[in-house]
Protein backbone atom coordinates (compact mmCIF):
# COMPACT_ATOMS: atom_id res chain seq x y z
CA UNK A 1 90.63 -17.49 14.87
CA UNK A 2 91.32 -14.10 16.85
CA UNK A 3 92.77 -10.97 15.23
CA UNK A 4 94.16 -7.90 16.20
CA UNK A 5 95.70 -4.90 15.06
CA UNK A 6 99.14 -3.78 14.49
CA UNK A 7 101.06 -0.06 14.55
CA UNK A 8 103.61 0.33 12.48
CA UNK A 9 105.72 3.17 11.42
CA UNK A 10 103.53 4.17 8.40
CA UNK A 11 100.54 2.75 9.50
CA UNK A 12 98.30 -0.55 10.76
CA UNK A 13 98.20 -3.83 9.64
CA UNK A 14 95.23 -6.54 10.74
CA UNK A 15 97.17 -9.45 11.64
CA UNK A 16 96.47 -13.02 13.06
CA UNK A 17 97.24 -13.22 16.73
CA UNK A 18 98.70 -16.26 16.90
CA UNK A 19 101.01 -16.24 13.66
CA UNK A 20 101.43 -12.74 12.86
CA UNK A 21 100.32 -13.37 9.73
CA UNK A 22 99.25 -9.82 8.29
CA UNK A 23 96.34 -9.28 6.01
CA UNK A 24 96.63 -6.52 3.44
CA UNK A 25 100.05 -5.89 0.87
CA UNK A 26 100.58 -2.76 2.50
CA UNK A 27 99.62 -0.88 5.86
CA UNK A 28 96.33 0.90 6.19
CA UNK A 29 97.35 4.33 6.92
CA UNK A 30 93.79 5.17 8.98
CA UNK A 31 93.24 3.32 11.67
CA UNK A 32 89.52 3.15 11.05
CA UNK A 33 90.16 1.31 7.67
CA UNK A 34 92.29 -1.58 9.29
CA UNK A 35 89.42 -1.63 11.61
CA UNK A 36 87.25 -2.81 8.91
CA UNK A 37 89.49 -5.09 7.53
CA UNK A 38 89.08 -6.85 11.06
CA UNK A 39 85.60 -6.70 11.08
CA UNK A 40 85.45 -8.32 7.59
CA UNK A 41 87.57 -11.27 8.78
CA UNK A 42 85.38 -11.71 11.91
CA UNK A 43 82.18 -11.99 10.11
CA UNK A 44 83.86 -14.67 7.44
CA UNK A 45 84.87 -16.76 10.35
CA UNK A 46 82.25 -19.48 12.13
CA UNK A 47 83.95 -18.12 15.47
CA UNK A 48 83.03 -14.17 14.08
CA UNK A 49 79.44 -15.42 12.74
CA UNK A 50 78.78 -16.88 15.97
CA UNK A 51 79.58 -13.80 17.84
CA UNK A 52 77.67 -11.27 15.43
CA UNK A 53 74.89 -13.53 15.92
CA UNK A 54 74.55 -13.53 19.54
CA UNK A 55 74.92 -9.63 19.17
CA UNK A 56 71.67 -9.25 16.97
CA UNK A 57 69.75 -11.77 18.92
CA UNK A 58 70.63 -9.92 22.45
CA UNK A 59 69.64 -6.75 20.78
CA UNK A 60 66.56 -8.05 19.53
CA UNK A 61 66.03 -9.45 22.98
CA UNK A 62 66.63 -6.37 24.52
CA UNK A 63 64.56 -4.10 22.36
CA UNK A 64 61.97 -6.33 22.73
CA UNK A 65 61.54 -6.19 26.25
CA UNK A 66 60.77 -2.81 25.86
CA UNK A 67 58.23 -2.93 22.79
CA UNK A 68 54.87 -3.20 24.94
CA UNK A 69 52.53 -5.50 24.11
CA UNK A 70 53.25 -8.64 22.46
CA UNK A 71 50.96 -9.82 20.22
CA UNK A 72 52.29 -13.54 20.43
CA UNK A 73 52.13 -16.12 22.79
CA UNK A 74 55.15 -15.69 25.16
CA UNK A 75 58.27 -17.58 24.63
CA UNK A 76 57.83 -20.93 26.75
CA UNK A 77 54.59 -20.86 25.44
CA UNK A 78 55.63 -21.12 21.90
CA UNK A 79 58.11 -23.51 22.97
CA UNK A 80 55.06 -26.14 24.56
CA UNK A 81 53.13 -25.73 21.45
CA UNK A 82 55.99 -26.52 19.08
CA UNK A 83 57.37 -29.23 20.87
CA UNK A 84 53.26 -31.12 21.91
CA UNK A 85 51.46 -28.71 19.57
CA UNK A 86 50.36 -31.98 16.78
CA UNK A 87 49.93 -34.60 19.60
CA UNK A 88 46.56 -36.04 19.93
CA UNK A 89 44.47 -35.22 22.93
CA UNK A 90 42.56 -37.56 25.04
CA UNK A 91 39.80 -35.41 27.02
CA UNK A 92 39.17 -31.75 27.92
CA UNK A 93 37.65 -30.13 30.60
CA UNK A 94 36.24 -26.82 31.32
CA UNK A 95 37.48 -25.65 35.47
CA UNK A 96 35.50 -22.57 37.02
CA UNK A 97 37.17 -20.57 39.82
CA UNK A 98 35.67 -18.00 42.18
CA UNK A 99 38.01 -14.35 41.30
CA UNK A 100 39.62 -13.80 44.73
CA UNK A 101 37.31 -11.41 46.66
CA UNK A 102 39.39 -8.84 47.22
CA UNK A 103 39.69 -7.86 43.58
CA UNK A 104 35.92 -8.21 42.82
CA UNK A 105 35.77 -5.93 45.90
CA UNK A 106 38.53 -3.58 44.58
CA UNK A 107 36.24 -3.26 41.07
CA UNK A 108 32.80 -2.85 42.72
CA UNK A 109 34.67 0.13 44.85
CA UNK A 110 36.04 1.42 41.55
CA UNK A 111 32.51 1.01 39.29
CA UNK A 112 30.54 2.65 42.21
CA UNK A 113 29.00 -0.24 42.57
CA UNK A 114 27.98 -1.26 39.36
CA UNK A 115 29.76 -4.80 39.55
CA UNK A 116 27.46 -5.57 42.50
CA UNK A 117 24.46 -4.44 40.77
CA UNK A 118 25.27 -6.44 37.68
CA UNK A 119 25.87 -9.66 39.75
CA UNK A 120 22.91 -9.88 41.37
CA UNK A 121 20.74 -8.48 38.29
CA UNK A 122 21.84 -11.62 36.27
CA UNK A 123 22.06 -13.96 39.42
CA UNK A 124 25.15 -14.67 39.56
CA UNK A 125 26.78 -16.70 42.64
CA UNK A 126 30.75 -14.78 41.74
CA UNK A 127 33.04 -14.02 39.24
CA UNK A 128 34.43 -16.74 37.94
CA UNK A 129 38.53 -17.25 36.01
CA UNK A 130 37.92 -20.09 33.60
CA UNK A 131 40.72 -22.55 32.45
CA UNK A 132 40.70 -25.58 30.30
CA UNK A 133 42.63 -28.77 31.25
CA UNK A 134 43.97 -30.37 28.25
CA UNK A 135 44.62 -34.17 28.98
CA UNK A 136 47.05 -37.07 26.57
CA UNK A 137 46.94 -40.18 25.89
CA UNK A 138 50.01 -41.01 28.80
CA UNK A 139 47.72 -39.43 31.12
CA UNK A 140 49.70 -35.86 31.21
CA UNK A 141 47.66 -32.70 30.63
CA UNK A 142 48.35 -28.94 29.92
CA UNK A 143 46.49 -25.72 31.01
CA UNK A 144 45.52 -23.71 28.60
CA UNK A 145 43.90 -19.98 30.22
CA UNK A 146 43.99 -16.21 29.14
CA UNK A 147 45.03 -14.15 31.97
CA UNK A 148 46.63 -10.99 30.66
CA UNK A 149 48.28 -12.69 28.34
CA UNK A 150 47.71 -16.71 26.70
CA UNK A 151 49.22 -18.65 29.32
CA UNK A 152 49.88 -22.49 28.48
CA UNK A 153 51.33 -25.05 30.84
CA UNK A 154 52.05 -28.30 32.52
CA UNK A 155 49.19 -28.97 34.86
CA UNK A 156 49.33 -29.58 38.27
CA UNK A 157 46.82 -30.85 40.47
CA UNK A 158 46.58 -27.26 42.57
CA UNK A 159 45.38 -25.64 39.44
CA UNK A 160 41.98 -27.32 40.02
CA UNK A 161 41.92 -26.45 43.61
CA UNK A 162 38.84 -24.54 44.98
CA UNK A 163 37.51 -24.93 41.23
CA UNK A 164 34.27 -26.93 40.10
CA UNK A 165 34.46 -28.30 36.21
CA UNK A 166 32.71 -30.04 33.52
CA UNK A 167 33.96 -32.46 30.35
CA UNK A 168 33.99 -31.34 26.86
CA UNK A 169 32.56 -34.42 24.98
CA UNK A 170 34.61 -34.51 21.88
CA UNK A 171 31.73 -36.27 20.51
CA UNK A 172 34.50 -39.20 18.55
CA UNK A 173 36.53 -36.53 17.11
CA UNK A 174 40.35 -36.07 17.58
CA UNK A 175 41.96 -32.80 17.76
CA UNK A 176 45.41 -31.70 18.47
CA UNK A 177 46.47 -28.39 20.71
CA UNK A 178 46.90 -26.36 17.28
CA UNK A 179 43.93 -27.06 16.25
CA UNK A 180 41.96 -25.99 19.30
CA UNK A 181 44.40 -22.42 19.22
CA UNK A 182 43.63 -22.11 15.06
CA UNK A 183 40.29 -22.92 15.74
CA UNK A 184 39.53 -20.19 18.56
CA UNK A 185 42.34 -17.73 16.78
CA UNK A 186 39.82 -17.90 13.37
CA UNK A 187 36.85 -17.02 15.71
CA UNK A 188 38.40 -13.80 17.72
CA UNK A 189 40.62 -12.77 14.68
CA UNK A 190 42.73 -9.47 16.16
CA UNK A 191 41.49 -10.14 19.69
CA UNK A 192 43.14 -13.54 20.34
CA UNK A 193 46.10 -12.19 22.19
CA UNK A 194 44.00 -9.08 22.93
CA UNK A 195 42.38 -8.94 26.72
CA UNK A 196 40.04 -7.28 28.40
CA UNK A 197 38.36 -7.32 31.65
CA UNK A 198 34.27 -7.29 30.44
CA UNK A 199 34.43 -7.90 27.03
CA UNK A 200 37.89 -9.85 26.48
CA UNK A 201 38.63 -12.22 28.83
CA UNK A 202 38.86 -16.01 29.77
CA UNK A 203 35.42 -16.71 28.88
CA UNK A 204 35.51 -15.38 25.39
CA UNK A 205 38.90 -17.34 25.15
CA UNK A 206 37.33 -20.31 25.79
CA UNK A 207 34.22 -19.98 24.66
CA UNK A 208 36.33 -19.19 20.68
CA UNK A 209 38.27 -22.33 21.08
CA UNK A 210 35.13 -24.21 21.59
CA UNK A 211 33.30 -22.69 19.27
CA UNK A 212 36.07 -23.15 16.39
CA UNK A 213 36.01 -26.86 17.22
CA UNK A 214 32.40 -26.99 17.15
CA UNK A 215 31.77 -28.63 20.92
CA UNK A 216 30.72 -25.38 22.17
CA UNK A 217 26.88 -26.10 23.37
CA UNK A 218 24.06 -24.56 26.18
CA UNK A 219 25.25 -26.47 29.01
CA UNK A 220 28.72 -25.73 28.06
CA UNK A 221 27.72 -22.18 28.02
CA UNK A 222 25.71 -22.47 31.00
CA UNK A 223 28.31 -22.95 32.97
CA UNK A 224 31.20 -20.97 31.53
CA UNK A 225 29.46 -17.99 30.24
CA UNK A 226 28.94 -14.75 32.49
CA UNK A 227 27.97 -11.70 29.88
CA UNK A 228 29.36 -8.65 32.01
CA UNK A 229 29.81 -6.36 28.70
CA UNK A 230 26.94 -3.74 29.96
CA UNK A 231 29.26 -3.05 32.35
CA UNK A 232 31.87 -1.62 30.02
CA UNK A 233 29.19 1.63 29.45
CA UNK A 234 27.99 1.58 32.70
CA UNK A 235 31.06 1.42 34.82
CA UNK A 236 33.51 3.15 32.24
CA UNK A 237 35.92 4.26 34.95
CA UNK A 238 36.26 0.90 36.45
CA UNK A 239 37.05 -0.50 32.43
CA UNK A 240 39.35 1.79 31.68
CA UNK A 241 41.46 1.35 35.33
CA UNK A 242 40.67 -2.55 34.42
CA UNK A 243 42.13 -2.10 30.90
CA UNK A 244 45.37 0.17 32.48
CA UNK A 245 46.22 -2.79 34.71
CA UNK A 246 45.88 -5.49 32.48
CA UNK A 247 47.97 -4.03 29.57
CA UNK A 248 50.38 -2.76 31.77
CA UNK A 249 50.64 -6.52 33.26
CA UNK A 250 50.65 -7.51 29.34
CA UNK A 251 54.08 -5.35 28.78
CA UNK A 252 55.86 -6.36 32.50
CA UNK A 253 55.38 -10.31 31.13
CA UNK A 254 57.19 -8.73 27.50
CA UNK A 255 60.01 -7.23 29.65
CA UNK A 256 60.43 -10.18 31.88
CA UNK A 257 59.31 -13.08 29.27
CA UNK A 258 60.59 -11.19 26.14
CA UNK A 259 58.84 -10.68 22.91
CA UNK A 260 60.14 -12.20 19.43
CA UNK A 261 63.06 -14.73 20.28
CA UNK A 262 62.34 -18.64 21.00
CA UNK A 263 62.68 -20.08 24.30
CA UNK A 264 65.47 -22.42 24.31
CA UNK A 265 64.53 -24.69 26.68
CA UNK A 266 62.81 -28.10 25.54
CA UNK A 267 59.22 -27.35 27.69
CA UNK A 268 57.06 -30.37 26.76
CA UNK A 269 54.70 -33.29 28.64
């Protein structure tokens, strides 16, 4: 029900728009305090509620954009894991992908050649980004990866592209999706949403979600573990500028994803 103001000789009355019908006995004789009368009446009203609330919630949207790092799971992700988060999976596997060259080429040129030296001291063919394909019962599946920040999603068959993998045997157990995150979320504690380039990143993530559901084992870590932490004394120039661009990806996905407020959308499998 809108309201507005009205000047009178001695004064203002709040009155309703479309009767007239005024509010107070007598006039307010300062503006300001008719003005609050209005305000009252618009926050008693469903109409007024409504409106107040949309004002805090763009506000909170707004600051949040702006508050750095969010130590959360972004919005659509939160939205996935409430709306599939208790279903029962069928399978999981483990999918290992080379790092495009150019940026294992950018960080050798930035750790004077460190990176290089490490790779070949430990034998290693690459770099590899490590994701986990979460598959149902109706034959639908999820990726769940840490890039600079947790990123879960539908899968798609180009995710696996260019990618070698291996299955988790659940070994007869059943698990849901929020078990697997509680499970790896007890193992890294303050870290979960936390990343880091050589001491922080996908393979740690799933390495803790294995380990917290107890099917992490050698050949599992065999093929998705590649210990590059040395690296983080020996090449501290090329952590730090790794750290910089990471966190400053973390707070661009805030400001474009947002930080506290739920994503409205029904995201689901």
């Amino acid at each position: 029900m809108p309201y507005s103001l009205q000047k009178v000789d001695n004064g203002w009355f709040v009155i309703t728009s479309a009767t007239g019908k005024r509010h107070s006995n007598k006039p307010f004789k300062r503006k300001r305090d008719a003005i609050q009368q209005l305000k009252a009446l618009y926050a008693n009203t469903e109409e007024g509620s409504g409106l107040l609330d949309k004002a805090k919630d763009l506000y909170k949207n707004i600051k949040g954009r702006f508050s750095g790092v969010r130590n959360d799971y972004p919005p659509k992700v939160r939205s996935l894991i409430k709306n599939i988060g208790d279903m029962p999976i069928a399978s999981i596997d483990i999918y290992r992908k080379p790092v495009a060259s150019y940026l294992t080429t950018l960080m050798n040129i930035i750790s004077l050649g460190k990176l290089q030296e490490e790779i070949n001291k430990k034998g290693f063919d690459n770099i590899f980004h490590l994701s986990m394909k979460v598959s149902y019962p109706n034959g639908k599946a999820i990726i769940v990866e840490k890039n600079e920040v947790i990123n879960i999603a539908p899968w798609n068959d180009k995710m696996s592209k260019d990618s070698t993998s291996i299955n988790v045997l659940l070994q007869g157990n059943q698990f849901t999706l929020n078990q697997l995150l509680e499970g790896g979320k007890n193992i890294q504690g303050d870290n979960w949403f936390k990343y880091s380039a050589f001491n922080n990143n996908c393979q740690f993530f799933i390495k803790a979600i294995l380990e917290g559901a107890n099917l992490y084992n050698p050949e599992i870590n065999k093929f998705v573990f590649q210990d590059l932490t040395t690296l983080e004394n020996e090449a501290k120039v090329a952590s730090k500028v790794s750290d910089f661009i990471t966190t400053t990806a973390s707070k661009i996905n805030t400001f474009i994803m947002g930080k506290g407020l739920d994503y409205n959308n029904e995201l689901g499998i």
